[in-house]
C-alpha atoms as a PDB file:
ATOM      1  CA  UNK A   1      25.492   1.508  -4.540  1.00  0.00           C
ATOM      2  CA  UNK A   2      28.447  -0.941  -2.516  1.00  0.00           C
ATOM      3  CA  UNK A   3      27.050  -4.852  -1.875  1.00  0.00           C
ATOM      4  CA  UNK A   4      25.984  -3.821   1.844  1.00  0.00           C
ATOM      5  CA  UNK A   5      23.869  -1.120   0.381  1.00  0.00           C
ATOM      6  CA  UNK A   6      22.390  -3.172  -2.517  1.00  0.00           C
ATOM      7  CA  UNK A   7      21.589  -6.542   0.265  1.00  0.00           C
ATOM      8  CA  UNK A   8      19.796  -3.673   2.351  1.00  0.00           C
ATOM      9  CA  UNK A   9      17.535  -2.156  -0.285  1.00  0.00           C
ATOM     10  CA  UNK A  10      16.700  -5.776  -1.980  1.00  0.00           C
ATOM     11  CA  UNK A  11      14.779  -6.245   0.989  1.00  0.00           C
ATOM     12  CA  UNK A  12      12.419  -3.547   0.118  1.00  0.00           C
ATOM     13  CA  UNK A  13      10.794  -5.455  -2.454  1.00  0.00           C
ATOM     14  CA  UNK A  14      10.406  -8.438   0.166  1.00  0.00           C
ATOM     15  CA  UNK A  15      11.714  -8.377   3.996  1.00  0.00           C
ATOM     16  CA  UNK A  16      13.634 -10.987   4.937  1.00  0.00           C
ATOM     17  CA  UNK A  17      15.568 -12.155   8.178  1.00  0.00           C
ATOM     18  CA  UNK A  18      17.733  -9.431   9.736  1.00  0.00           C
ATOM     19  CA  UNK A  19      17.898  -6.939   6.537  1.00  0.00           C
ATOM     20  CA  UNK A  20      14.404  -7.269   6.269  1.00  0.00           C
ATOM     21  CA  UNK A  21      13.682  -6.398   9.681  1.00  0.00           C
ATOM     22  CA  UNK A  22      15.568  -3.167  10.051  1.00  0.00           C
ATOM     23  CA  UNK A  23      13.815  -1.974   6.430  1.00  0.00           C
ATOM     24  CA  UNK A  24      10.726  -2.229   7.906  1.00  0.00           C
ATOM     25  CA  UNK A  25      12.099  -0.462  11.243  1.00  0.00           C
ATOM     26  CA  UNK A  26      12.994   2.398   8.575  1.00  0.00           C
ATOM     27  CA  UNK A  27       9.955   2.416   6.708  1.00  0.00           C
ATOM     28  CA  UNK A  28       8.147   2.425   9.461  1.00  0.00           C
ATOM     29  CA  UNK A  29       9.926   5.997  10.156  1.00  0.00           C
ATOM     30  CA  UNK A  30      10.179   7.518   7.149  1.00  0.00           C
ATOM     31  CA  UNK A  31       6.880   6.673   5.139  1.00  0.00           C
ATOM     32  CA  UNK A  32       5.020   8.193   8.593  1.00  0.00           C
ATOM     33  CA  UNK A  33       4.412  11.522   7.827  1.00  0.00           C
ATOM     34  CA  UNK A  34       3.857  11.080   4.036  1.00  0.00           C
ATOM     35  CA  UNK A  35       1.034   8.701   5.592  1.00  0.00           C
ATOM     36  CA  UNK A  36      -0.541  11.015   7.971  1.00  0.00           C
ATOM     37  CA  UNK A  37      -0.425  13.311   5.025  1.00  0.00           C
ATOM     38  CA  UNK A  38      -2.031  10.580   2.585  1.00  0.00           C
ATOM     39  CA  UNK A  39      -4.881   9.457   4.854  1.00  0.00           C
ATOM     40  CA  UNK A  40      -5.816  13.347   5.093  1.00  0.00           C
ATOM     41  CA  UNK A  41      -7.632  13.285   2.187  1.00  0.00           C
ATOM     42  CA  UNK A  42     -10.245  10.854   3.241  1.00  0.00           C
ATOM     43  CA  UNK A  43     -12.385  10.195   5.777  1.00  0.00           C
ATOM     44  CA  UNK A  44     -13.207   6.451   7.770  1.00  0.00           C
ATOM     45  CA  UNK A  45     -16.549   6.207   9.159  1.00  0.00           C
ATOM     46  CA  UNK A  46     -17.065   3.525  12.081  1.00  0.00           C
ATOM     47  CA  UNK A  47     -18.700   0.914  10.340  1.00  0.00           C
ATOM     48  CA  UNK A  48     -16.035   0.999   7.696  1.00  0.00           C
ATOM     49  CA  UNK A  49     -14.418  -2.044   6.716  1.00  0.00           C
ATOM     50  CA  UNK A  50     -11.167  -1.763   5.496  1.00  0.00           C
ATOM     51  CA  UNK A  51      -8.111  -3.371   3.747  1.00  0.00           C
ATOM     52  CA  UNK A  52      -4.320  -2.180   3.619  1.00  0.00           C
ATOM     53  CA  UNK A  53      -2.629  -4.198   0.973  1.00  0.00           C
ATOM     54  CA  UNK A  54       1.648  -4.756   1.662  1.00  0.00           C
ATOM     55  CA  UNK A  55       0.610  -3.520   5.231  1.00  0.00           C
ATOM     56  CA  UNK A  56       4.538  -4.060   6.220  1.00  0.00           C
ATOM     57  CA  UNK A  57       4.686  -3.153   9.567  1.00  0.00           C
ATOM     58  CA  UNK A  58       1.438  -2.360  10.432  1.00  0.00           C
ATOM     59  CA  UNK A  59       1.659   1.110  11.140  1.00  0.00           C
ATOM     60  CA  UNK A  60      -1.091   2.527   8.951  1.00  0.00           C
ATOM     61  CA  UNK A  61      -3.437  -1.205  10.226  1.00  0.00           C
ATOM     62  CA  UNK A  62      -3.439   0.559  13.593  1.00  0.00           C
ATOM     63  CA  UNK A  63      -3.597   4.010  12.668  1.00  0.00           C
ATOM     64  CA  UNK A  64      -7.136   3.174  10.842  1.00  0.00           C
ATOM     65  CA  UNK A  65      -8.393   0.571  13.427  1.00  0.00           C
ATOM     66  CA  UNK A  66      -8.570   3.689  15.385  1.00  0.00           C
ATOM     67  CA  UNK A  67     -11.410   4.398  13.620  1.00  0.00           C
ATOM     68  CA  UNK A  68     -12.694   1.743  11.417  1.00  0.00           C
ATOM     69  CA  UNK A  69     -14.901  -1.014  12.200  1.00  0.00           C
ATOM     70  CA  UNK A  70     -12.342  -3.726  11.386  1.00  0.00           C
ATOM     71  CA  UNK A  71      -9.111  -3.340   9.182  1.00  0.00           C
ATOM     72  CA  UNK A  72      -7.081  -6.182   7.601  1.00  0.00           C
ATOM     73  CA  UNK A  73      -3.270  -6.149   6.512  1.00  0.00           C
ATOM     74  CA  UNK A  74      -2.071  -8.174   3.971  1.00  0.00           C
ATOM     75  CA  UNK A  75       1.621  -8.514   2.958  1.00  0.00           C
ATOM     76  CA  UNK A  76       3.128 -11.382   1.090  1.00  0.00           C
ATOM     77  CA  UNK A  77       6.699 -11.110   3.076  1.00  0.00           C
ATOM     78  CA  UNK A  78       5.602 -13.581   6.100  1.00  0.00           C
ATOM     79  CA  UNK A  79       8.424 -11.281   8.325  1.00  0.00           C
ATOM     80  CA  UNK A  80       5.874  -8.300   7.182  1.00  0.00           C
ATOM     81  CA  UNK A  81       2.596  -9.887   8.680  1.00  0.00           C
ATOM     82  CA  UNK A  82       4.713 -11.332  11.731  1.00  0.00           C
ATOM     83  CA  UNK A  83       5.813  -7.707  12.688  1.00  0.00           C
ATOM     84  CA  UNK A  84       2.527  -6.240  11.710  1.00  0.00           C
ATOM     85  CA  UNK A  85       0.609  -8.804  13.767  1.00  0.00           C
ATOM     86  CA  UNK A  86       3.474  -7.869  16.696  1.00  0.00           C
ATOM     87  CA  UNK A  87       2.612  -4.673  16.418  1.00  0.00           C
ATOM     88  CA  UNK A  88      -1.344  -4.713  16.511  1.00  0.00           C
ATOM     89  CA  UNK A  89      -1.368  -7.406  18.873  1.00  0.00           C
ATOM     90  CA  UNK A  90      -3.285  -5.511  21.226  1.00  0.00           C
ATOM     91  CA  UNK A  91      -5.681  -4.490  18.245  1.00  0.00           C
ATOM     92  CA  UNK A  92      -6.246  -8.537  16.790  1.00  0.00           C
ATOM     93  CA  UNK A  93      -6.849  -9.512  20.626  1.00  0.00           C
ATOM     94  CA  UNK A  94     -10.193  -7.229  20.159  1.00  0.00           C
ATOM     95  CA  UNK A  95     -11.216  -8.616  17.027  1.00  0.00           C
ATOM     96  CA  UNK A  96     -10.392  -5.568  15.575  1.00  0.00           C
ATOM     97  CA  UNK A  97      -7.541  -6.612  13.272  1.00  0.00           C
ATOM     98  CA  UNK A  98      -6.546  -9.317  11.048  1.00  0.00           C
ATOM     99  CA  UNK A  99      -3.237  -9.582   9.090  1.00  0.00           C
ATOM    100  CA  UNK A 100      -2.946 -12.261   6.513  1.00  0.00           C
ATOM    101  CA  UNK A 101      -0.295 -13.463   3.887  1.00  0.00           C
ATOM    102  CA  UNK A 102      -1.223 -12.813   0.994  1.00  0.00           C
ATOM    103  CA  UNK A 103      -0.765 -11.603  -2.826  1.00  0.00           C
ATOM    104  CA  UNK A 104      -2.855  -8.960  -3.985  1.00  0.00           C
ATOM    105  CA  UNK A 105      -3.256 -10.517  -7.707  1.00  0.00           C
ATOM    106  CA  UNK A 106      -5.485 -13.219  -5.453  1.00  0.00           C
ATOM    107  CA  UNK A 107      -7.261 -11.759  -2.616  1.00  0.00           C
ATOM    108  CA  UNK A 108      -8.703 -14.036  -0.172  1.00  0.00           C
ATOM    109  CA  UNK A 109     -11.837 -12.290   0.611  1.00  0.00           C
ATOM    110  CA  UNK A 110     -15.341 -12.577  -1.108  1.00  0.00           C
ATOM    111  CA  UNK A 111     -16.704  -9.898  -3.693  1.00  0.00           C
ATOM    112  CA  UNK A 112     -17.634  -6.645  -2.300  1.00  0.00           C
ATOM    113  CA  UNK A 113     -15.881  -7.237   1.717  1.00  0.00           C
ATOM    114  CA  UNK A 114     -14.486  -3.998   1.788  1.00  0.00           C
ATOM    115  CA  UNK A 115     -14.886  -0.268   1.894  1.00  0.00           C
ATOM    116  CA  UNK A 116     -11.776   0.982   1.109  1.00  0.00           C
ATOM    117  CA  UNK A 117      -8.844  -0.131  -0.226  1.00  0.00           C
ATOM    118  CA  UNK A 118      -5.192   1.447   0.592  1.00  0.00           C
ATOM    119  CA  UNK A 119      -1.601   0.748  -0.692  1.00  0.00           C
ATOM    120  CA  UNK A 120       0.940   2.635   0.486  1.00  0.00           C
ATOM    121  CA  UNK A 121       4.277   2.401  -1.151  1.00  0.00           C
ATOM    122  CA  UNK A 122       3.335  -1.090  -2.423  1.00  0.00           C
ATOM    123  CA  UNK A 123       1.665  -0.671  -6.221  1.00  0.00           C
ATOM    124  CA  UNK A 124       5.761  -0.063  -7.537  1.00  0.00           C
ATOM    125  CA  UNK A 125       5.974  -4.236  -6.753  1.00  0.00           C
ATOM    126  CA  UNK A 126       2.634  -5.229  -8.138  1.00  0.00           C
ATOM    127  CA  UNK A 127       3.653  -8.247 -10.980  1.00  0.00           C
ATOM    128  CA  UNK A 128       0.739  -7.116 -13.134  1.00  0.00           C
ATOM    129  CA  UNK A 129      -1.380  -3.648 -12.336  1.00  0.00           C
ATOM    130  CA  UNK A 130      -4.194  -3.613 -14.464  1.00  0.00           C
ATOM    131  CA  UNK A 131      -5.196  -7.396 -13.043  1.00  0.00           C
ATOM    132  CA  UNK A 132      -4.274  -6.972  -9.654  1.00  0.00           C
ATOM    133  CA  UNK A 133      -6.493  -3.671 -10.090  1.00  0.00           C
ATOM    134  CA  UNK A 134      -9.325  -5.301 -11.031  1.00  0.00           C
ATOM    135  CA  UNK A 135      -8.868  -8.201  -8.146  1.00  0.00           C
ATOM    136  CA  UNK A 136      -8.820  -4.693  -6.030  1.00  0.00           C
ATOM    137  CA  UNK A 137     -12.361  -4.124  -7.349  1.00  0.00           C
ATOM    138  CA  UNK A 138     -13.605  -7.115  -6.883  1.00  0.00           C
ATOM    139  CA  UNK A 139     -13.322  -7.152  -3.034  1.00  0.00           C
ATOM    140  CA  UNK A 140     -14.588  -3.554  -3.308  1.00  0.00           C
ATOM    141  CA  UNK A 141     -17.948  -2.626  -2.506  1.00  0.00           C
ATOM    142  CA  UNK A 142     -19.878  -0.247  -4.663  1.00  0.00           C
ATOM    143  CA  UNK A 143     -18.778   2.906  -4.455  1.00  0.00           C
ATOM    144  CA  UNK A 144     -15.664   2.044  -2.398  1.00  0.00           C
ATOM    145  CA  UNK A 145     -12.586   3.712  -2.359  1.00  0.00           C
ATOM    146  CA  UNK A 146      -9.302   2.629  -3.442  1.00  0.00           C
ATOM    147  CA  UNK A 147      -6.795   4.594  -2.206  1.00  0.00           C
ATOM    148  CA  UNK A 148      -2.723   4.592  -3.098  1.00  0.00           C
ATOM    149  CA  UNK A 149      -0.098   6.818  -2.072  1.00  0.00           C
ATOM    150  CA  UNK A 150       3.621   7.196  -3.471  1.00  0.00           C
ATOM    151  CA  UNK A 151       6.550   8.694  -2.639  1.00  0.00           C
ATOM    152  CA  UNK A 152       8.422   7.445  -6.380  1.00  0.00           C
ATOM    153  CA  UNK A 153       6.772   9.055  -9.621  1.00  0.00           C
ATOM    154  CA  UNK A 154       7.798   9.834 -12.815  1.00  0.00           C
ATOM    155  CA  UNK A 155       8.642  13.647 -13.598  1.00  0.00           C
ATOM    156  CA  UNK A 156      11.189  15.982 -15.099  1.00  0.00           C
ATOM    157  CA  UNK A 157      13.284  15.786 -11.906  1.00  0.00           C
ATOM    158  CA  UNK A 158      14.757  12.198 -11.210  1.00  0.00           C
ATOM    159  CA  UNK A 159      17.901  12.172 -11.280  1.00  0.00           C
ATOM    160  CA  UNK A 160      20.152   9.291 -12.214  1.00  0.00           C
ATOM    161  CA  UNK A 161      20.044   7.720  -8.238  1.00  0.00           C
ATOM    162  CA  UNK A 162      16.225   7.348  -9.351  1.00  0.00           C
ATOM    163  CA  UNK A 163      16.694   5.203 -12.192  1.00  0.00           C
ATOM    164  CA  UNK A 164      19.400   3.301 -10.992  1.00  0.00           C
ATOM    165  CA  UNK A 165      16.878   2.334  -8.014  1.00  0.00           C
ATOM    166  CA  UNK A 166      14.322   1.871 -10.024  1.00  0.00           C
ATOM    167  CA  UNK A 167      16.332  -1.053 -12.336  1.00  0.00           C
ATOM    168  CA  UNK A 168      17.617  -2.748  -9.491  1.00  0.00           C
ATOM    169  CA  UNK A 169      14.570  -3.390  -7.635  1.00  0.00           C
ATOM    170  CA  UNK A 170      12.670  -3.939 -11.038  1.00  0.00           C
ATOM    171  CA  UNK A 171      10.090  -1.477 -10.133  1.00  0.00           C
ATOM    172  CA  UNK A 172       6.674   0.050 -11.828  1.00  0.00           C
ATOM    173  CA  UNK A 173       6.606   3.642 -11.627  1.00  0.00           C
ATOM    174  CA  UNK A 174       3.616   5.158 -12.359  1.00  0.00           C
ATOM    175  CA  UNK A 175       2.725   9.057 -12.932  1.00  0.00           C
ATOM    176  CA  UNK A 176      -0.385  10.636 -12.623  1.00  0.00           C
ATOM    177  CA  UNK A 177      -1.841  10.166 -16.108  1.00  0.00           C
ATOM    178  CA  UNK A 178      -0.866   6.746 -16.011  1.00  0.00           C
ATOM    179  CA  UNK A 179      -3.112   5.841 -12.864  1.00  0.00           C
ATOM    180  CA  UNK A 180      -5.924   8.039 -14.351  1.00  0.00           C
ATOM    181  CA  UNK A 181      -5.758   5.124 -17.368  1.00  0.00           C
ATOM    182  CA  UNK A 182      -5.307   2.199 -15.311  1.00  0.00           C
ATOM    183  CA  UNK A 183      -8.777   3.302 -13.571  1.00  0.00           C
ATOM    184  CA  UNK A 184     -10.892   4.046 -15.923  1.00  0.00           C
ATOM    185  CA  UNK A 185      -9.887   0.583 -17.766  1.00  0.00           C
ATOM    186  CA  UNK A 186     -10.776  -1.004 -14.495  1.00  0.00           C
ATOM    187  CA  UNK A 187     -14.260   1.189 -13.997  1.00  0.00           C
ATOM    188  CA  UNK A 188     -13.636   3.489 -11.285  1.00  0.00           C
ATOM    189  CA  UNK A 189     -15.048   7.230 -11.481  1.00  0.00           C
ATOM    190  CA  UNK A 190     -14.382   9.986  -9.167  1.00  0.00           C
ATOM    191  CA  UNK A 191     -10.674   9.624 -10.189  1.00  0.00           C
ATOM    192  CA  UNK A 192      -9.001  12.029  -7.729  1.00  0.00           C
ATOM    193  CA  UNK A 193      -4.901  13.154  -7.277  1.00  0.00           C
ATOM    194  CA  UNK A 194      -2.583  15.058  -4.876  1.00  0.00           C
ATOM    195  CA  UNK A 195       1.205  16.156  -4.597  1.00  0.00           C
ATOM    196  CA  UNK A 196       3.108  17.559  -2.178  1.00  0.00           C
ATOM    197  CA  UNK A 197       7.028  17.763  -2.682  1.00  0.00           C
ATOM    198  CA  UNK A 198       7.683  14.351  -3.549  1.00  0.00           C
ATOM    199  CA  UNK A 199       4.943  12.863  -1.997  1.00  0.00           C
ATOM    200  CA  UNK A 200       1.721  11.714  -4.514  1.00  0.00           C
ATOM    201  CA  UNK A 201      -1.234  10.048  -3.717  1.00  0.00           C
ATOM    202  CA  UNK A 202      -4.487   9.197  -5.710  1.00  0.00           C
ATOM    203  CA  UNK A 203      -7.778   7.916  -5.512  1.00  0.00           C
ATOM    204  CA  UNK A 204     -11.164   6.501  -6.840  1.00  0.00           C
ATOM    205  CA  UNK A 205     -14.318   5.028  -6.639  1.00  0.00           C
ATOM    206  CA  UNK A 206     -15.594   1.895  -7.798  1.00  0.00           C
ATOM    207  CA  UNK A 207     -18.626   2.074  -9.932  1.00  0.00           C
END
């Protein structure tokens, strides 16, 4: 990677100024159809409450508040939650969105608020999974779904790009096995998985 290449990426991790804002222009391209294809795998019912933690530019926020009964964003980049409330301005004037800063290892919601729980390309920058899991729980109700989808997992066939991302950003990669553990440490059943290409996405229920 050259300097201007390295600057760009950084921002990943945490959008910032002018970098920051075209990252979450591209994100907002190229994570959409590996979300559509995510979010086929589970159903929102109209009284659903839901949460979508490192909601970026609120893309998937307005795709569920299609259907939900009210859907929060959370990011802890503040140019995240300004372009995510931008873009579901429409969608907070109706009471129908709320996007807050905020870091999922210390939700700012009660026990039991939500329904389901979503993270989409976000759970690589989590400081500390196992706790920020269980702060994911907390806010759960019973029997709510947390639901995370990746496009970065470990297999046979990264090649030496991968890692070299992977180190710079400092990021946790996690494989299917590896998020079966982390939920059953953190008491969720129903532990469910799906691939397609490169794309990964799991689930579970909170007991």
């Amino acid at each position: 990677m050259d300097e201007d290449e390295k600057k760009l990426i950084k921002n990943v991790r945490k959008p910032e100024g002018e970098l920051g804002s075209q990252v979450i222009n591209r994100m907002n391209k190229s994570h959409e159809e590996m979300a559509k294809w995510g979010v086929s795998h589970f159903d929102i019912s109209p009284s659903d409450i839901v949460l979508d933690i490192g909601c970026g530019g609120g893309v998937n926020v307005k795709r569920f508040s299609k259907d939900a009964k009210k859907v929060f964003g959370i990011d802890y980049s503040p140019l995240s939650c300004q372009r995510s409330s931008e873009f579901n301005e429409d969608e907070i004037a109706k009471g129908k969105v709320e996007i807050i800063e905020a870091s999922v290892s210390d939700l700012p919601f009660d026990d039991e608020s939500f329904d389901i729980v979503t993270g989409f390309e976000t759970v690589y920058f989590w400081l500390d999974f196992i706790n920020d899991l269980k702060e994911v729980r907390r806010v759960l109700k019973t029997n709510g779904l947390v639901f995370f989808c990746n496009e970065l997992t470990e297999n046979d066939n990264n090649d030496e790009r991968f890692y070299e991302l992977v180190d710079f950003l400092e990021l946790n990669i996690f494989s299917q096995e590896t998020f079966k553990k982390a939920f059953d440490e953190c008491s969720f059943s129903d532990f469910k998985s799906f691939t397609k290409d490169n794309w990964f996405c799991v689930m579970a229920r909170k007991i």
